[in-house]
N, C-alpha and C. Protein backbone atom coordinates (compact mmCIF):
# COMPACT_ATOMS: atom_id res chain seq x y z
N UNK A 1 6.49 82.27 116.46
CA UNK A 1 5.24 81.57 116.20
C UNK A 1 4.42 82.29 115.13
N UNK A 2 4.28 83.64 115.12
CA UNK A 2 3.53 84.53 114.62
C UNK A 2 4.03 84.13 112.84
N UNK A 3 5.21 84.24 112.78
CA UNK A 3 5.76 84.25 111.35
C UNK A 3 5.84 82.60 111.01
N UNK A 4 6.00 81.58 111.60
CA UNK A 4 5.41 80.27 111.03
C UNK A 4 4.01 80.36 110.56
N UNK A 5 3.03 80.89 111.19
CA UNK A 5 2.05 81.14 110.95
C UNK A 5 1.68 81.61 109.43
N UNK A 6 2.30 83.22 109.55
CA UNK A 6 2.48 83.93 108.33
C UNK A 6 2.50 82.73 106.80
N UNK A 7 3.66 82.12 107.45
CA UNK A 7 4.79 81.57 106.37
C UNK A 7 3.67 80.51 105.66
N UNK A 8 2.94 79.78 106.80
CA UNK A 8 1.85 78.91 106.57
C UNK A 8 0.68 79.49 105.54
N UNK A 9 0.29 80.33 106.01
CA UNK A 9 -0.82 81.10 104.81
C UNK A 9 -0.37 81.65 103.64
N UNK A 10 0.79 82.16 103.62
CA UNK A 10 1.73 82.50 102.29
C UNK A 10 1.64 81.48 101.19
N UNK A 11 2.03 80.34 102.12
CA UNK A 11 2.08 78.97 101.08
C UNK A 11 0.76 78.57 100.82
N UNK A 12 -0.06 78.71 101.67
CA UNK A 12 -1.36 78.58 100.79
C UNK A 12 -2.39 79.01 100.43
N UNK A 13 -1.79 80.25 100.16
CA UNK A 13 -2.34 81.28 99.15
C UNK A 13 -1.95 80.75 97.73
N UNK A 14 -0.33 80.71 97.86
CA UNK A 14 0.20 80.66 96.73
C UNK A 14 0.07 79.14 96.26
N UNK A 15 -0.59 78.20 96.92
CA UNK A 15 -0.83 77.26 97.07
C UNK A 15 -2.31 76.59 95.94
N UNK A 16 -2.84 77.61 96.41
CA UNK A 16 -4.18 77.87 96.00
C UNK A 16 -4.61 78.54 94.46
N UNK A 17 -3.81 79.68 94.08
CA UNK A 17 -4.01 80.42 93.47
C UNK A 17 -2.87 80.47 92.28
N UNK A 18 -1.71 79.81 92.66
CA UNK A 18 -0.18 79.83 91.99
C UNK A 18 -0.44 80.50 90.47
N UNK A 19 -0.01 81.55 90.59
CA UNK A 19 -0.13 82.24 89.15
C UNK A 19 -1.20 83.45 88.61
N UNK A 20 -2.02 83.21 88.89
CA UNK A 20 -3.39 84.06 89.26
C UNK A 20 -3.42 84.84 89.24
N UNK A 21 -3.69 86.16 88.41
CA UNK A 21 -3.92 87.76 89.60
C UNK A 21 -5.53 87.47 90.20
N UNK A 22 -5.52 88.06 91.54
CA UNK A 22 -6.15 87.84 92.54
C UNK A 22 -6.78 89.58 93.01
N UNK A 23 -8.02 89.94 93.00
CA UNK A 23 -8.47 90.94 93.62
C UNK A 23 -8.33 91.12 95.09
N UNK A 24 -7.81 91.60 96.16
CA UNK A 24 -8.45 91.85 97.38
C UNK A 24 -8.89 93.19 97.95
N UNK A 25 -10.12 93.49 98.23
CA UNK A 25 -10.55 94.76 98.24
C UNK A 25 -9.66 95.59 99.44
N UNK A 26 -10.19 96.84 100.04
CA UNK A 26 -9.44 97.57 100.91
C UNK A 26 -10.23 97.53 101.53
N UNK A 27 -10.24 97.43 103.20
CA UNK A 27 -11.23 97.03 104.75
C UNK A 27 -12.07 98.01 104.38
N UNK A 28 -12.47 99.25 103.74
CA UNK A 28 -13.14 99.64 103.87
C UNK A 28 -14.84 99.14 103.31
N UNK A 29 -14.29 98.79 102.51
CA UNK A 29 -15.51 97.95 101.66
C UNK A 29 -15.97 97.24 102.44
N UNK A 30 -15.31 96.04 103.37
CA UNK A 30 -15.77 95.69 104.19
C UNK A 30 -16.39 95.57 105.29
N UNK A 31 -15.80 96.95 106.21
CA UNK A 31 -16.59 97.42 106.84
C UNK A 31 -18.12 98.64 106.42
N UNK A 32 -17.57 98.53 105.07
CA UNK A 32 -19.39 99.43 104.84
C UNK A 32 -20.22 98.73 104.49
N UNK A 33 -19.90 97.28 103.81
CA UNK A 33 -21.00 96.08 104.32
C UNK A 33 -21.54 95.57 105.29
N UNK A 34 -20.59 95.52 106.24
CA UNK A 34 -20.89 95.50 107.73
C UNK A 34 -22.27 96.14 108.17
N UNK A 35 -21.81 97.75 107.84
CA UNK A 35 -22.42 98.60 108.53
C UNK A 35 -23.77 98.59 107.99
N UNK A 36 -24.16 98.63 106.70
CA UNK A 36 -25.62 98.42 106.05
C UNK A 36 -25.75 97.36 106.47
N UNK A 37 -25.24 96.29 106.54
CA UNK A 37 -26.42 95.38 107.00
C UNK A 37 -26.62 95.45 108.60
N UNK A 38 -26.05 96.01 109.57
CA UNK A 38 -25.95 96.38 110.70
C UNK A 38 -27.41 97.37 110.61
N UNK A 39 -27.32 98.45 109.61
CA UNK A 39 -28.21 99.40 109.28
C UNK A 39 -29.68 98.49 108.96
N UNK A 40 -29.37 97.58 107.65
CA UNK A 40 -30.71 97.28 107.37
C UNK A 40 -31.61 96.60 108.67
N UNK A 41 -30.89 95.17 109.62
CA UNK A 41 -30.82 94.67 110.94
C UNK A 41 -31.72 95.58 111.54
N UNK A 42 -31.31 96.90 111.72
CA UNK A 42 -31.77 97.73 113.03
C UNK A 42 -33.34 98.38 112.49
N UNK A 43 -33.13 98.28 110.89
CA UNK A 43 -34.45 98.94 110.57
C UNK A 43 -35.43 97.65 110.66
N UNK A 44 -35.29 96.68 110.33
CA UNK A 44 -36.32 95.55 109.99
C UNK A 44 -36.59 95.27 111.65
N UNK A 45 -35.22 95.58 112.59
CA UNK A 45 -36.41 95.54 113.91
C UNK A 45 -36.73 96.42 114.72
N UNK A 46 -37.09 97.51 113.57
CA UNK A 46 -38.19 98.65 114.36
C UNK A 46 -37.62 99.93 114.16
N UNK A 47 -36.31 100.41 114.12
CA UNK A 47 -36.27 101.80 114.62
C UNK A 47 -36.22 102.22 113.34
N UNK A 48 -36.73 103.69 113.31
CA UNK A 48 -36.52 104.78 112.33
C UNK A 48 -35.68 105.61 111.61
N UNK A 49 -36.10 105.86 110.30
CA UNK A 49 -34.79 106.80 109.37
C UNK A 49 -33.85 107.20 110.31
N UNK A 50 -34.28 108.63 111.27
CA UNK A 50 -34.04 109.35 111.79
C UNK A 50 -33.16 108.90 112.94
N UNK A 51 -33.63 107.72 113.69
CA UNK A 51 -33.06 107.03 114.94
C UNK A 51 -31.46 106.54 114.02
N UNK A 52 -31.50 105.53 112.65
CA UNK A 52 -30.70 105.65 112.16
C UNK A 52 -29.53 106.18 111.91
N UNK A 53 -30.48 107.02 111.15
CA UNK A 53 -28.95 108.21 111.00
C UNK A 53 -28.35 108.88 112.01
N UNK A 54 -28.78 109.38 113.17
CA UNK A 54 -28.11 109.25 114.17
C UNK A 54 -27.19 108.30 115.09
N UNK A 55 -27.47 107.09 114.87
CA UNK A 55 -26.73 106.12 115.10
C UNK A 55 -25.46 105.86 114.74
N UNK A 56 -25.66 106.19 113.26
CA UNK A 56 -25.09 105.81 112.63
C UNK A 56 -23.91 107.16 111.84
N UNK A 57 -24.64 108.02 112.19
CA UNK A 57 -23.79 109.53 111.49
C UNK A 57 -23.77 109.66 109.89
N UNK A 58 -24.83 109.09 109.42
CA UNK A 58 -25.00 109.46 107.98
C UNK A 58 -26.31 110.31 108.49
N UNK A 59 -26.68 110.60 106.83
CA UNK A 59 -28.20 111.62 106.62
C UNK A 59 -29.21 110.54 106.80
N UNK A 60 -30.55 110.83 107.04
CA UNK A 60 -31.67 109.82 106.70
C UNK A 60 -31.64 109.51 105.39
N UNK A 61 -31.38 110.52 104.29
CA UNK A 61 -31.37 109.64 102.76
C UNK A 61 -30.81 108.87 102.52
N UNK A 62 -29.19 108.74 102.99
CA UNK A 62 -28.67 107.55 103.01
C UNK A 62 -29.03 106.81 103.42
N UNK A 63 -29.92 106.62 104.74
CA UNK A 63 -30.28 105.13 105.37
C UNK A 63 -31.38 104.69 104.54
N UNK A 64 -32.12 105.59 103.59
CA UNK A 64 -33.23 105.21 102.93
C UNK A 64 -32.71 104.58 101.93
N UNK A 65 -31.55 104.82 101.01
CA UNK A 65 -31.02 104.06 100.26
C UNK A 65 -30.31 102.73 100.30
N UNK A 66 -29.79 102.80 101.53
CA UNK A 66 -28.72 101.34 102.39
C UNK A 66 -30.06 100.75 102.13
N UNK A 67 -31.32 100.80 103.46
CA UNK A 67 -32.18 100.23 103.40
C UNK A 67 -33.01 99.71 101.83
N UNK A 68 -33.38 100.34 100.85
CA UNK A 68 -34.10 100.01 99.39
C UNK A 68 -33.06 99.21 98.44
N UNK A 69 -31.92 99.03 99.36
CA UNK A 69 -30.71 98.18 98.27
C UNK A 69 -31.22 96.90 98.86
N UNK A 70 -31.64 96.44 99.58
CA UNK A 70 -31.84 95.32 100.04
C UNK A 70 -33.59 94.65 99.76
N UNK A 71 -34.28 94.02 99.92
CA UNK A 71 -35.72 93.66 100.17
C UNK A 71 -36.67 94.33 101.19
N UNK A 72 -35.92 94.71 101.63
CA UNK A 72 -36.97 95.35 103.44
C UNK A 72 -38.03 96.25 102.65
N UNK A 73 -39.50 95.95 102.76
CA UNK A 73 -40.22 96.97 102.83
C UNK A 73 -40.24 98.15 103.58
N UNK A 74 -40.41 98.82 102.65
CA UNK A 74 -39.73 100.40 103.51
C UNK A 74 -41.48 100.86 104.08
N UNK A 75 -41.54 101.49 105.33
CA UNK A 75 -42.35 101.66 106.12
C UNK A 75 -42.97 103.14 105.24
């Protein structure tokens, strides 16, 4: 079942795109979008640099920067 499946999205990829070079990033990118906006989320409802970065296991400068990439007035 698993590989009909496969076989199904193969074809329409190639379906889609036939010829193309095609970018796809590496999960990590994805999950560090995740996580800033997870980050920005937690700041816009309420908690602090500090609460942050502990949360989260970066420095507070980093959360000050995740956070100023986005609109959020910074407190």
């Amino acid at each position: 079942m698993a590989e009909i499946i496969v076989i199904e999205a193969e074809y329409k990829l190639c379906e889609f795109y036939s010829g193309l070079s095609i970018y796809i990033p590496k999960t990590d990118s994805l999950t560090t979008r995740i996580r800033h906006k997870n980050i920005q989320d937690d700041y816009k409802n309420g908690l602090f640099f500090i609460d942050l970065a502990k949360k989260y296991n970066i420095s507070s400068n980093h959360i000050i920067v995740i956070c100023s990439q986005s609109r959020i007035n910074i407190k």
